[in-house]
N, C-alpha and C. Protein backbone atom coordinates (compact mmCIF):
# COMPACT_ATOMS: atom_id res chain seq x y z
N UNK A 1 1.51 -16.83 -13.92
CA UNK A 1 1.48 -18.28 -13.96
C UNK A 1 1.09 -18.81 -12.58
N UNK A 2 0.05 -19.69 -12.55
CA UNK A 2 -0.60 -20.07 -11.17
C UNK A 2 0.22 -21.27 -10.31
N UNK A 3 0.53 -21.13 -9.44
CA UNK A 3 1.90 -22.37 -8.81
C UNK A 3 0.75 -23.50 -8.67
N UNK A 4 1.40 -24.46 -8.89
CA UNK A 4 0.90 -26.03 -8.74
C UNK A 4 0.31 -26.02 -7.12
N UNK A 5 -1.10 -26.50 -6.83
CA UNK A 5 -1.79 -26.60 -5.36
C UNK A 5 -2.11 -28.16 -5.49
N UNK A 6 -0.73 -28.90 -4.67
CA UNK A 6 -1.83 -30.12 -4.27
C UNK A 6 -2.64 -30.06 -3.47
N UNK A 7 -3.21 -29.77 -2.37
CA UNK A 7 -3.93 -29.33 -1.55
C UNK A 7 -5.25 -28.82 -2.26
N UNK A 8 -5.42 -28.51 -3.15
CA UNK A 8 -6.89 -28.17 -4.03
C UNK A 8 -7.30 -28.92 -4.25
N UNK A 9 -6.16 -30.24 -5.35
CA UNK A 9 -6.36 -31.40 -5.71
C UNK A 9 -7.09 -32.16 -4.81
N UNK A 10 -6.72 -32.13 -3.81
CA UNK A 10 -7.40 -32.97 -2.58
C UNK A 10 -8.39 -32.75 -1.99
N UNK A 11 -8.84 -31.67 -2.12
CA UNK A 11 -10.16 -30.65 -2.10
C UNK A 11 -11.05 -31.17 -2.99
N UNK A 12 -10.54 -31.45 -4.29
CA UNK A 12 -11.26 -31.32 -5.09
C UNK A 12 -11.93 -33.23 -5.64
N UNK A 13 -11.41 -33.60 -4.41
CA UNK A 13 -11.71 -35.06 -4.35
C UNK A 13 -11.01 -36.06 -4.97
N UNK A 14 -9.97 -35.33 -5.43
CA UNK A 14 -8.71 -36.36 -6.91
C UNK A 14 -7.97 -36.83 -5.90
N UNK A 15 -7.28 -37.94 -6.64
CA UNK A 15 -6.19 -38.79 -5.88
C UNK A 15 -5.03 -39.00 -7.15
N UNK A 16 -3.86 -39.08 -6.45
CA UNK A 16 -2.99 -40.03 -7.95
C UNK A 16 -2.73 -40.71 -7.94
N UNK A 17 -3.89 -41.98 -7.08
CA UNK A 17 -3.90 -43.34 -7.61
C UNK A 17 -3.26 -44.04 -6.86
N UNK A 18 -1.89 -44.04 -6.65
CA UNK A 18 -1.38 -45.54 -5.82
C UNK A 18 -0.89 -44.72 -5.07
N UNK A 19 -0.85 -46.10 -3.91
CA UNK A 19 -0.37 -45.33 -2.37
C UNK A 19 1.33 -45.11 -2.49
N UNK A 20 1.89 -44.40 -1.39
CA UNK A 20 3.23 -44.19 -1.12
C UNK A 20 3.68 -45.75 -1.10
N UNK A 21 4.53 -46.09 -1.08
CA UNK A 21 5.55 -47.58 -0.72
C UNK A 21 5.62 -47.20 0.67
N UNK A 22 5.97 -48.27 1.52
CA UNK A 22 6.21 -48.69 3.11
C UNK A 22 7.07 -47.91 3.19
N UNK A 23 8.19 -48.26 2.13
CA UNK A 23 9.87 -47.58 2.77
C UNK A 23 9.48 -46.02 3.04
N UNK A 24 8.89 -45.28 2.02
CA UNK A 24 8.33 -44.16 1.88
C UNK A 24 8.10 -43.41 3.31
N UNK A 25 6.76 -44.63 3.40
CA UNK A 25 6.08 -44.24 4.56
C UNK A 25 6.83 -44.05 5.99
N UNK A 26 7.06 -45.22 5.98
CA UNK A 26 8.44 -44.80 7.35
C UNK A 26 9.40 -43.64 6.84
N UNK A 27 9.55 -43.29 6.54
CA UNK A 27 10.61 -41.90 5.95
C UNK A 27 9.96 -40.87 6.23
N UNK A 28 8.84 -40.84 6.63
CA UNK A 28 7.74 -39.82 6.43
C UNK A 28 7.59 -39.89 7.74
N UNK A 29 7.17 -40.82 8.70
CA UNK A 29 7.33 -40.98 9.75
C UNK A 29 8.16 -40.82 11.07
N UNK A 30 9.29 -40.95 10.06
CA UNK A 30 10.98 -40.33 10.79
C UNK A 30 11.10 -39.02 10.66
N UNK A 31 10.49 -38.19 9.78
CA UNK A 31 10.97 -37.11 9.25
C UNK A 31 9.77 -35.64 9.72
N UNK A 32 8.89 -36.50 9.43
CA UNK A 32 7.41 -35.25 10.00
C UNK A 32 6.70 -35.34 10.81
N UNK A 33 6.41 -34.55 11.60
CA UNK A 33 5.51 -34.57 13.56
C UNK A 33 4.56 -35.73 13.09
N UNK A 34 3.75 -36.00 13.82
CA UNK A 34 3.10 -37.23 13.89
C UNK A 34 1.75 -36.13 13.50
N UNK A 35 1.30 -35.14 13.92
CA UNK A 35 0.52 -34.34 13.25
C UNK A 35 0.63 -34.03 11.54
N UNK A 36 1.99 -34.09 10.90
CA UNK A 36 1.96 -33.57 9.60
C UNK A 36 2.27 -34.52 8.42
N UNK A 37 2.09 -36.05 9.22
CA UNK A 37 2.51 -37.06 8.14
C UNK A 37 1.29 -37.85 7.55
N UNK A 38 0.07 -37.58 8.08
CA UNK A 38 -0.55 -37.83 7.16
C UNK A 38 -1.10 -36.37 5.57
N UNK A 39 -0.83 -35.18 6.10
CA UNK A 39 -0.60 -34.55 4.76
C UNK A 39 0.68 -34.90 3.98
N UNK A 40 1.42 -35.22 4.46
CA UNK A 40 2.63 -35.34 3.66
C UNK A 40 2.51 -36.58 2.83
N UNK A 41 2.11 -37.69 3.40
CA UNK A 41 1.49 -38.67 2.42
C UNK A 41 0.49 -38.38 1.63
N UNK A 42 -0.38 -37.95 2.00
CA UNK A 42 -1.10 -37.02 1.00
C UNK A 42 -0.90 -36.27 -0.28
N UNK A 43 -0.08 -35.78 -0.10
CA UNK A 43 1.24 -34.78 -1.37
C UNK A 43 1.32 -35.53 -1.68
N UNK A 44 2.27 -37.16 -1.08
CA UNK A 44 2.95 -37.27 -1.73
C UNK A 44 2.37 -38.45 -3.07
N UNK A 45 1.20 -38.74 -2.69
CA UNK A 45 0.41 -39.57 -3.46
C UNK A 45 -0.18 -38.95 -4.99
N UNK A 46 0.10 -37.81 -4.78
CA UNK A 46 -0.17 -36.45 -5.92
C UNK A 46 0.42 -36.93 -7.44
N UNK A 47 1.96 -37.40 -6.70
CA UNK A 47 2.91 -37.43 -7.57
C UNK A 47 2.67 -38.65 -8.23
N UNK A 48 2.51 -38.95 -9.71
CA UNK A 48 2.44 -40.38 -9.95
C UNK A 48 3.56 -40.33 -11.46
N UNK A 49 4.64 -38.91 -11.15
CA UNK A 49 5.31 -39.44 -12.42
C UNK A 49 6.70 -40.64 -12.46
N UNK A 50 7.61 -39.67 -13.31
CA UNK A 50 8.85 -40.88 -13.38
C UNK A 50 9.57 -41.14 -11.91
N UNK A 51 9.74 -42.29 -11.80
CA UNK A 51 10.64 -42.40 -10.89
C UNK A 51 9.91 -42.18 -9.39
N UNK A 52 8.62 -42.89 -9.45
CA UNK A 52 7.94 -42.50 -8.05
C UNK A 52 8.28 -42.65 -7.01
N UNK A 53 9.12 -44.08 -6.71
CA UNK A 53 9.62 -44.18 -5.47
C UNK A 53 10.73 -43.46 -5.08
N UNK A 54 11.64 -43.07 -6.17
CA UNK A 54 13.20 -42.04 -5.78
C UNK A 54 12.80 -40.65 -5.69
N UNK A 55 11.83 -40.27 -6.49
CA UNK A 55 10.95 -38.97 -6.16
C UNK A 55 10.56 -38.76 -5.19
N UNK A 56 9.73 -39.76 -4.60
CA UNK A 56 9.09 -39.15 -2.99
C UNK A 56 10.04 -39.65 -2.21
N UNK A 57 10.80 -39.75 -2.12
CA UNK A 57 11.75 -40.14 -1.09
C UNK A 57 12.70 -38.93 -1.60
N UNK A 58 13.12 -38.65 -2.04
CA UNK A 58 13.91 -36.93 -2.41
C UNK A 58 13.16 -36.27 -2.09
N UNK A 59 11.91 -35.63 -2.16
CA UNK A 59 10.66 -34.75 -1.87
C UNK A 59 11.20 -34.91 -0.18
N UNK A 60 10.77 -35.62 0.33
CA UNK A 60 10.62 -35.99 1.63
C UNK A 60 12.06 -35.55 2.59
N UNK A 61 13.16 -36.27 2.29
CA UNK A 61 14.58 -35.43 2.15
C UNK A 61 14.91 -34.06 1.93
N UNK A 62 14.38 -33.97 1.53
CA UNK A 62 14.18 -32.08 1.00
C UNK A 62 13.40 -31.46 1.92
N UNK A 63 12.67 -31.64 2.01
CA UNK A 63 11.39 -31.45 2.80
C UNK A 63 11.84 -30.81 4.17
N UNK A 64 13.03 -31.62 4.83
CA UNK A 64 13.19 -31.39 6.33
C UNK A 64 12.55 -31.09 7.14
N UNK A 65 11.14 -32.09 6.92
CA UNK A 65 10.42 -32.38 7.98
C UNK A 65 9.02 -31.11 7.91
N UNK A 66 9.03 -30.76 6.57
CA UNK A 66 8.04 -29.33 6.87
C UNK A 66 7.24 -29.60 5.63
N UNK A 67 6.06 -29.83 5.50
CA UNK A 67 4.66 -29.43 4.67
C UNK A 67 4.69 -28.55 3.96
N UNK A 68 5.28 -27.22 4.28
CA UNK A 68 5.12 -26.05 3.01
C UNK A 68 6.88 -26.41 2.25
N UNK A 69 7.49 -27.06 2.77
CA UNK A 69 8.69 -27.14 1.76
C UNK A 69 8.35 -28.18 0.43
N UNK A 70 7.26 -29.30 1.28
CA UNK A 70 7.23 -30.75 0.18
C UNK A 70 6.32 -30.26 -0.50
N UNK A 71 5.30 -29.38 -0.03
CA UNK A 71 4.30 -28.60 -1.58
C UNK A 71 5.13 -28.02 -1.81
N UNK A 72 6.58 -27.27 -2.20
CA UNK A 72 6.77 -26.49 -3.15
C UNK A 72 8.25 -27.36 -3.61
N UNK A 73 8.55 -28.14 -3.60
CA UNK A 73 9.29 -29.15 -3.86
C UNK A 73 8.77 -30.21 -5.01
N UNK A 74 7.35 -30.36 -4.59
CA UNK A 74 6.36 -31.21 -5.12
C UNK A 74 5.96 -30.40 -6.43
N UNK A 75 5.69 -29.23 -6.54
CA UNK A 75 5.56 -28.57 -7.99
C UNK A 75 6.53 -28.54 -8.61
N UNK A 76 8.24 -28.68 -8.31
CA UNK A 76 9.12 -28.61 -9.26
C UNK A 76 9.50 -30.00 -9.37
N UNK A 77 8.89 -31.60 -8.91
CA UNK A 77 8.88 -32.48 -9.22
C UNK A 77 7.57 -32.58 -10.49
N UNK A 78 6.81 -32.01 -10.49
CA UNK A 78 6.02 -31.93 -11.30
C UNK A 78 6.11 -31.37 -12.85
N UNK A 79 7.38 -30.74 -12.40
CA UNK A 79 7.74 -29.88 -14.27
C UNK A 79 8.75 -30.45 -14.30
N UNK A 80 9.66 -30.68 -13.29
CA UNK A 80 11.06 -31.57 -13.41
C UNK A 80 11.78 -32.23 -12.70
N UNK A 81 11.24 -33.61 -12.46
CA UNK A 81 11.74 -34.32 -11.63
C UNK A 81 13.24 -34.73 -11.54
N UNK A 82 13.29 -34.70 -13.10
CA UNK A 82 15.31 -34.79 -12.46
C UNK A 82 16.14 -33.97 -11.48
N UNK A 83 15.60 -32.31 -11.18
CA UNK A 83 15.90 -31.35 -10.51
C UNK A 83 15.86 -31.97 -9.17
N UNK A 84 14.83 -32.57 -9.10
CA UNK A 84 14.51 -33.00 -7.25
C UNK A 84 15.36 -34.27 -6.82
N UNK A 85 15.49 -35.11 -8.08
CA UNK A 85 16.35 -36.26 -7.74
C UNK A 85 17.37 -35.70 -8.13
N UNK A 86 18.42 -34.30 -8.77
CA UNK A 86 19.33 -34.39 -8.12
C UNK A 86 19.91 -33.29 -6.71
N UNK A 87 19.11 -33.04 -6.59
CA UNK A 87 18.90 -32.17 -5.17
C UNK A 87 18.99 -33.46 -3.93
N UNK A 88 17.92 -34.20 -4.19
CA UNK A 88 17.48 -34.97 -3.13
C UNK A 88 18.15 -36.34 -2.52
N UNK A 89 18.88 -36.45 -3.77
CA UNK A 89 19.84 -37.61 -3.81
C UNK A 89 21.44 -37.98 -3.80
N UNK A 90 22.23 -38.72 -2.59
CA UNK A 90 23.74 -38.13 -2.54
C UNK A 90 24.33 -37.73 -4.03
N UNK A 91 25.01 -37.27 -3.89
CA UNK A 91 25.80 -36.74 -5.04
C UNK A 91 26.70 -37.21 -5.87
N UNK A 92 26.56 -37.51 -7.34
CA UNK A 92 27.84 -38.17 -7.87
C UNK A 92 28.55 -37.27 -8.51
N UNK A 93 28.25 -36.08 -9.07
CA UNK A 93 29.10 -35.31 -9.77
C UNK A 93 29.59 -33.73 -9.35
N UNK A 94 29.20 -33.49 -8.03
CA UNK A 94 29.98 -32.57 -6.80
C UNK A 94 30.17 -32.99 -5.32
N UNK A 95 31.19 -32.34 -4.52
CA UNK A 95 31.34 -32.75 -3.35
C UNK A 95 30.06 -32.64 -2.43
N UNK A 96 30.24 -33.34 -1.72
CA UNK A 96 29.08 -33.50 -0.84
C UNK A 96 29.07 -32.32 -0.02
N UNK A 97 29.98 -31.69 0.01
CA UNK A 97 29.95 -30.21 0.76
C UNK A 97 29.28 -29.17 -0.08
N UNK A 98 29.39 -29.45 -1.36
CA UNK A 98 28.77 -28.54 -2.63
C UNK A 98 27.09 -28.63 -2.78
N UNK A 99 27.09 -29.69 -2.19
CA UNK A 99 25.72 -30.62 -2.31
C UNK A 99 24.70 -30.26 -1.47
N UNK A 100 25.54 -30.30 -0.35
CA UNK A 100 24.63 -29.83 0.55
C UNK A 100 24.16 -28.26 0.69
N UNK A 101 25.42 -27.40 0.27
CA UNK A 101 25.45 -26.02 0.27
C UNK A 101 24.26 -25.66 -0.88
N UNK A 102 23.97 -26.37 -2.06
CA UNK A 102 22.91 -26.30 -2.95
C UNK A 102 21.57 -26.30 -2.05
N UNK A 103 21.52 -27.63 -1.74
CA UNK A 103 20.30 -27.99 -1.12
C UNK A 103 19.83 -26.97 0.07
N UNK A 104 20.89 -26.24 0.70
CA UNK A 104 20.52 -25.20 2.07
C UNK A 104 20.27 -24.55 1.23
N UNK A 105 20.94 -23.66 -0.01
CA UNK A 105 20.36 -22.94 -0.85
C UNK A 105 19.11 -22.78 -1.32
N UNK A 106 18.82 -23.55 -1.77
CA UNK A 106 17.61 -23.96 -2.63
C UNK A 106 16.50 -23.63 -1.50
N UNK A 107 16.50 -24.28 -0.43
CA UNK A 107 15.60 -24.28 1.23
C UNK A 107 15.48 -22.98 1.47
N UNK A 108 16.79 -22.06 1.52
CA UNK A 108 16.35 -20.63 2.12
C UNK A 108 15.82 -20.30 1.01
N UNK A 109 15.70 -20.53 -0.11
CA UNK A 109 14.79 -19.49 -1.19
C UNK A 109 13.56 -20.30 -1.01
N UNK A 110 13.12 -21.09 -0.64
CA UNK A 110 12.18 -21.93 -0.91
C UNK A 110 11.25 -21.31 0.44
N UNK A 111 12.11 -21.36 1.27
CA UNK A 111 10.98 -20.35 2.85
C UNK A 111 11.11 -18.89 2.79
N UNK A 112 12.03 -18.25 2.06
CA UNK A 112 11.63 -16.63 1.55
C UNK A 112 10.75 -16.74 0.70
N UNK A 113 10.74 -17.39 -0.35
CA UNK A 113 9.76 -17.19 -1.12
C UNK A 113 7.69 -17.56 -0.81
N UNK A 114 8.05 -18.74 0.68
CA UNK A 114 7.16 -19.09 0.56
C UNK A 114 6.64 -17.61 1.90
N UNK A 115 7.35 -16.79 2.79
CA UNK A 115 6.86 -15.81 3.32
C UNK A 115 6.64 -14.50 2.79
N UNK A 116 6.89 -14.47 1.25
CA UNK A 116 6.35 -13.42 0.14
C UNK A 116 5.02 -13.94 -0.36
N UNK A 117 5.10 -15.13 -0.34
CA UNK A 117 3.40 -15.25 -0.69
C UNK A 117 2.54 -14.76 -0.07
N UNK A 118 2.75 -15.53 0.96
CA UNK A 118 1.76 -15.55 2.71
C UNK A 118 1.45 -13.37 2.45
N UNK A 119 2.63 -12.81 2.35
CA UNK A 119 2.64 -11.58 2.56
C UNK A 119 1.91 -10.82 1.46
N UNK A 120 1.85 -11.19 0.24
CA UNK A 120 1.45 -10.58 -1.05
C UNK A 120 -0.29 -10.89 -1.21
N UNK A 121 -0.79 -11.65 -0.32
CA UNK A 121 -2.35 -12.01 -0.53
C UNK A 121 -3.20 -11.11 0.08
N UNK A 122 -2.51 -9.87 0.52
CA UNK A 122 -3.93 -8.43 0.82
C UNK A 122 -3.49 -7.87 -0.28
N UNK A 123 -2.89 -7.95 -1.18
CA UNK A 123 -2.87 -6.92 -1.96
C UNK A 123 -3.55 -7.21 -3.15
């Protein structure tokens, strides 16, 4: 099964249409080098499903400030955005200590997995 590439998309001359929101944008701004926030707006313009503005603002939250986390964050907003809004968003139905321990979770599999890729492409 081929993982979701926004980055092709963008290659490939597509857009998804409406820009990020302001609030967005400053979030993006606070959050990623001044080098990596215009890809990150980029991604995040990809996204045009439910819940666009609580989506990219969870993406972005998640993200912690890194490009290869919000592309692979950004594909499981893409099959299931409730997953990311409730990752990305404080917590109503575990402790916030639980919450967070998810979300570090989720992050270290998310940068092992993304240095098995990087590693698996000579073969």
């Amino acid at each position: 099964m081929a993982l979701f590439d926004p980055l092709a998309v963008l290659r490939d001359g597509q857009d998804g249409g409406m820009e990020v929101s302001s609030a967005t944008r400053q979030l993006c701004e606070a959050t990623f080098s001044r080098d990596e926030t215009a890809s990150a707006l980029a991604l995040l313009d990809l996204y045009a499903g439910v819940d666009r503005e609580r989506v990219h603002q969870a993406l972005v939250r998640l993200s912690g400030g890194r490009v290869d986390r919000l592309r692979s964050w950004l594909a499981e907003a893409e099959r299931r955005p409730e997953t990311v809004l409730w990752f990305g968003e404080p917590p109503s139905d575990v402790s916030p200590e639980t919450h967070a321990f998810g979300v570090e979770f989720m992050n270290g599999f998310i940068d092992k997995h993304l240095g098995m890729r990087v590693e698996s492409r000579g073969e």
